[in-house]
N, C-alpha and C. Protein backbone atom coordinates (compact mmCIF):
# COMPACT_ATOMS: atom_id res chain seq x y z
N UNK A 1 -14.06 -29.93 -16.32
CA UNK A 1 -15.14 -29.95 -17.26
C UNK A 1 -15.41 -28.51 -17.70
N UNK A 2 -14.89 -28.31 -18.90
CA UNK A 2 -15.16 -26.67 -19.47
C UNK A 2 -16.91 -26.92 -20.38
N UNK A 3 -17.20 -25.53 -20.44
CA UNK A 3 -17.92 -25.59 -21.40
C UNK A 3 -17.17 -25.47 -22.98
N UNK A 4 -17.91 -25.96 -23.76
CA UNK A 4 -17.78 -26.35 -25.24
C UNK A 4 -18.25 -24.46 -26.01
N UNK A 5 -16.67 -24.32 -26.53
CA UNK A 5 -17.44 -23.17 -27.69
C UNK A 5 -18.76 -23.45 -28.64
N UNK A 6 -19.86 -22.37 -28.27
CA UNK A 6 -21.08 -22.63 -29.24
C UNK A 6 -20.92 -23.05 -30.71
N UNK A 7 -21.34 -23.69 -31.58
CA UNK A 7 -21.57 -23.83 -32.84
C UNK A 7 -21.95 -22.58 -33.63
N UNK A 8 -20.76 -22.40 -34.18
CA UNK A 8 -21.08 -21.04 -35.47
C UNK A 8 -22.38 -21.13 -36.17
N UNK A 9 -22.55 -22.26 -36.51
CA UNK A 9 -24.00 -22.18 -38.09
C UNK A 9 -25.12 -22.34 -36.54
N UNK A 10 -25.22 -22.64 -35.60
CA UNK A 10 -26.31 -22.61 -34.62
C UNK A 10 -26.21 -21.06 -34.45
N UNK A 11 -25.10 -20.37 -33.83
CA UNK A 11 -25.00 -19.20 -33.34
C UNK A 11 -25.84 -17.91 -34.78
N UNK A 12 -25.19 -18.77 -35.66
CA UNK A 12 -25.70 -18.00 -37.29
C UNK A 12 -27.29 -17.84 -37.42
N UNK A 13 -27.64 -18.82 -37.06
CA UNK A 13 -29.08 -18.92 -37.57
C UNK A 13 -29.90 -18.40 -36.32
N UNK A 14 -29.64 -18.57 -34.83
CA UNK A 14 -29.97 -17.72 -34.04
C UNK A 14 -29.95 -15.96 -34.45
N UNK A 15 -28.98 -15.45 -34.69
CA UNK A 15 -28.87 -14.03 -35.02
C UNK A 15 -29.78 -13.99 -35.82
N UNK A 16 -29.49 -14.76 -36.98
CA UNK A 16 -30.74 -14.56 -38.27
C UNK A 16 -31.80 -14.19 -38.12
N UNK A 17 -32.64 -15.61 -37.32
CA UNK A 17 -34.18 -15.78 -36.44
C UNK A 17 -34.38 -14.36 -35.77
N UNK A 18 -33.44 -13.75 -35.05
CA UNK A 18 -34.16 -12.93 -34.08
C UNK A 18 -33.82 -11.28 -34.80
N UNK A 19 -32.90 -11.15 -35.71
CA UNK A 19 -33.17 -10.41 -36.62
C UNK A 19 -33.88 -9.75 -37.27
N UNK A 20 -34.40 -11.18 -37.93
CA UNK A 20 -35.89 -10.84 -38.64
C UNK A 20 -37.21 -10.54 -37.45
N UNK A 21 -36.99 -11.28 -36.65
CA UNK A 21 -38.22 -11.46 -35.62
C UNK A 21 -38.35 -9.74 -35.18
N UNK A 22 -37.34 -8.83 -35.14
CA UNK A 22 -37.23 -7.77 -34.85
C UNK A 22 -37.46 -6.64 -35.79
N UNK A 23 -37.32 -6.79 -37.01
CA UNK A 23 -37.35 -6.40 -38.15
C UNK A 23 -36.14 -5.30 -38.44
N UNK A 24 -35.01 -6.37 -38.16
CA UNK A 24 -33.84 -5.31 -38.59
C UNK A 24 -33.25 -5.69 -39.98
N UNK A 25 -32.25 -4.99 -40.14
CA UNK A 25 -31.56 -4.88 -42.26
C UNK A 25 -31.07 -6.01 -41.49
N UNK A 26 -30.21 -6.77 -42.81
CA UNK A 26 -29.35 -7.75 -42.51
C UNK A 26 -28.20 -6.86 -42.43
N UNK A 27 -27.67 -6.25 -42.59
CA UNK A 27 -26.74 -5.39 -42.26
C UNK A 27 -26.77 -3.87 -41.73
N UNK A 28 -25.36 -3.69 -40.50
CA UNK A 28 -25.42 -2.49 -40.06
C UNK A 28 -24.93 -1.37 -40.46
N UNK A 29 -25.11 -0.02 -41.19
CA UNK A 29 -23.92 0.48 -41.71
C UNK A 29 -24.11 1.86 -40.38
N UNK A 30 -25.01 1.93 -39.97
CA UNK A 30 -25.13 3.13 -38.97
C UNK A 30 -23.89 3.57 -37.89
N UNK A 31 -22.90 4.20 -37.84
CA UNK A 31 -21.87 4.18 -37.51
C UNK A 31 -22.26 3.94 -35.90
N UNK A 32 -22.91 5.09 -35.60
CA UNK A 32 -23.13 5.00 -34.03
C UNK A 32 -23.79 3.71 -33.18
N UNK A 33 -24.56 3.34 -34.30
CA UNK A 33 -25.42 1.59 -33.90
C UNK A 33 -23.88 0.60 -33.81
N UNK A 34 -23.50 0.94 -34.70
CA UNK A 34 -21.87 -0.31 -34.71
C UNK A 34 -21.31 0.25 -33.58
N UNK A 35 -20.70 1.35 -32.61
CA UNK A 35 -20.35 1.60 -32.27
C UNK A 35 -20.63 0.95 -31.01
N UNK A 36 -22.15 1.54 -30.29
CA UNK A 36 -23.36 0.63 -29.77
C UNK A 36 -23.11 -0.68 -29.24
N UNK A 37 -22.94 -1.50 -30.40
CA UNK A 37 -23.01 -3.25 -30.81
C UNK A 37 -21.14 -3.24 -30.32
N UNK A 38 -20.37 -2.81 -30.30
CA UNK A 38 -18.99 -3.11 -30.07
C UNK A 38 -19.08 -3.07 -28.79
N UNK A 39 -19.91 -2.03 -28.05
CA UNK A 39 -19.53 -1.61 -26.73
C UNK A 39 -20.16 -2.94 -25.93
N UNK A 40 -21.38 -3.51 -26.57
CA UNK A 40 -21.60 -4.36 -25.86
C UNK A 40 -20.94 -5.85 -25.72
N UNK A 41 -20.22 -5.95 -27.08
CA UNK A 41 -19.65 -7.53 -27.49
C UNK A 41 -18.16 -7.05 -26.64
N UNK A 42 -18.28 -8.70 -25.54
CA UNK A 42 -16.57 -8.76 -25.05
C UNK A 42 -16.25 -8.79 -26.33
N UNK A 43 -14.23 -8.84 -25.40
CA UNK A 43 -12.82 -9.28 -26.52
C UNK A 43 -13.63 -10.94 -26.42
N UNK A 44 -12.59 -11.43 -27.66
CA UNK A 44 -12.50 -12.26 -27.37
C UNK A 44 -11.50 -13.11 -26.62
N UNK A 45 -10.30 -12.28 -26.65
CA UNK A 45 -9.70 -12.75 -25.68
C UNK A 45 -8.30 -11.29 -25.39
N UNK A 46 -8.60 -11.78 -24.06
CA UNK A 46 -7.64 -10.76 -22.51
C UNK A 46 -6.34 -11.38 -22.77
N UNK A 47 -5.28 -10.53 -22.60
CA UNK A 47 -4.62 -10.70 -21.79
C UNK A 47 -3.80 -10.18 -20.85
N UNK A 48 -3.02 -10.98 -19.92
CA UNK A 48 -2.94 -10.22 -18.41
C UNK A 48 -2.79 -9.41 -18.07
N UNK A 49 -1.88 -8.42 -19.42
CA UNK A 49 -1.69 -6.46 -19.10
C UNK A 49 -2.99 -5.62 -19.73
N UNK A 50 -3.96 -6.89 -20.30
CA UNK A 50 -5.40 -5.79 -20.63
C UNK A 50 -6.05 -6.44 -19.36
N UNK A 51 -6.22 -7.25 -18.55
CA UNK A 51 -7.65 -7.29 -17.84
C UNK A 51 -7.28 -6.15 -16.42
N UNK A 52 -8.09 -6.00 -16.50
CA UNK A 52 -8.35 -4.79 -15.32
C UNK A 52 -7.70 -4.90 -13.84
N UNK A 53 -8.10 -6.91 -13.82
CA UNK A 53 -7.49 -6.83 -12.65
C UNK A 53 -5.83 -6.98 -12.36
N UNK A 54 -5.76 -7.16 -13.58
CA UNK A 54 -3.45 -7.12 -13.65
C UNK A 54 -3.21 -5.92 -13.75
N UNK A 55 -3.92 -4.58 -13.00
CA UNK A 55 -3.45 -3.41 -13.08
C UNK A 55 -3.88 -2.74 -11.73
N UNK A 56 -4.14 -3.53 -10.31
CA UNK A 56 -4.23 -3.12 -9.72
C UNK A 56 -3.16 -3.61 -8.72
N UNK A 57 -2.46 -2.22 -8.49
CA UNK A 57 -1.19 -2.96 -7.28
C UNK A 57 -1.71 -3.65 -6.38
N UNK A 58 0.22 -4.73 -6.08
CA UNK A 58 -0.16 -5.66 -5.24
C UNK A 58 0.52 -5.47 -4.03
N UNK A 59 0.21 -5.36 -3.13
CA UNK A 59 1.40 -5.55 -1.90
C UNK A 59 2.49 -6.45 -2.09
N UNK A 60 3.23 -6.23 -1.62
CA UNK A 60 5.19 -6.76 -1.83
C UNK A 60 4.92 -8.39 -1.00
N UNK A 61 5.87 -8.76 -1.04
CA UNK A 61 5.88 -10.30 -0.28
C UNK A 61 5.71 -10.30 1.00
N UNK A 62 5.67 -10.84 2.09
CA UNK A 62 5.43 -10.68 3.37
C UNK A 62 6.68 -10.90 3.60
N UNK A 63 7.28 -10.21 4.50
CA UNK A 63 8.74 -10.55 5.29
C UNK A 63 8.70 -11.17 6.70
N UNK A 64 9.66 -11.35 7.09
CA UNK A 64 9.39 -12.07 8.50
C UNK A 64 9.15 -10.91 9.30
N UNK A 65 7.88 -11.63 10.55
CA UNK A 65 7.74 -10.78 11.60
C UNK A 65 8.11 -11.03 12.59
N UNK A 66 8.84 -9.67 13.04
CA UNK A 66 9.83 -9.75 14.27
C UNK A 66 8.52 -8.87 15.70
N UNK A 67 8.42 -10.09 16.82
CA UNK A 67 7.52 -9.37 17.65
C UNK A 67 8.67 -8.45 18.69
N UNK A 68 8.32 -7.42 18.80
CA UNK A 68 8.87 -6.43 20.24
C UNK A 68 8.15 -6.24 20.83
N UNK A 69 8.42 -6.07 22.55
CA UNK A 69 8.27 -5.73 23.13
C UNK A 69 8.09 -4.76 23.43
N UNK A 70 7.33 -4.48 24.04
CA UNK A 70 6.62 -2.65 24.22
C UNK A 70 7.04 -2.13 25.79
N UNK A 71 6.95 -3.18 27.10
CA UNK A 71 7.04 -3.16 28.19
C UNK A 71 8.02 -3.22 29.03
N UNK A 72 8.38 -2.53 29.81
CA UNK A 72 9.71 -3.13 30.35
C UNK A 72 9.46 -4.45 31.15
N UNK A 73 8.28 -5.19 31.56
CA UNK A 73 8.99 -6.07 31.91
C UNK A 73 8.71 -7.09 31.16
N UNK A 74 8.24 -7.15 29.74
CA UNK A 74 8.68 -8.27 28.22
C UNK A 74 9.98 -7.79 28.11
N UNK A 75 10.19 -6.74 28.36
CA UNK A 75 11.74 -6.94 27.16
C UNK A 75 12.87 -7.42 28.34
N UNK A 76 12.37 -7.24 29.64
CA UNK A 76 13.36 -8.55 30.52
C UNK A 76 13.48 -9.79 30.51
N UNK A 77 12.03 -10.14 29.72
CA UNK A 77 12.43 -11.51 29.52
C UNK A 77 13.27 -12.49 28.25
């Protein structure tokens, strides 16, 4: 059960509403405000050589473990 991408004309008219409610332009041209507004909006979409975590090494496969003996009298037996 995923969630459902939001509705554009809902998502639209939200921005709108709180826009005005704030008393901003309908548009941004302020370079550093856009700049701002990018830093906060994710991608919309990753992938596996951009997300952060496909760039942190991984340890190698596990190989078989061989137990030894440390003692002389394990390694008589």
């Amino acid at each position: 059960m995923g969630l459902k991408p939001p509705d554009p004309a809902v998502v639209r008219a939200w921005v709108e509403r709180t826009r005005k409610a704030q008393g901003l332009p309908p548009t941004l041209e302020d370079a550093v405000v856009v700049g701002k507004v990018v830093a906060l909006l994710p991608q919309a979409r990753q992938t596996g050589a951009m997300r952060s975590g496909s760039k942190v090494v991984r340890p190698g496969t596990a190989e078989r473990i061989t137990a030894r003996s440390k003692s002389a009298e394990t390694i008589e037996r």
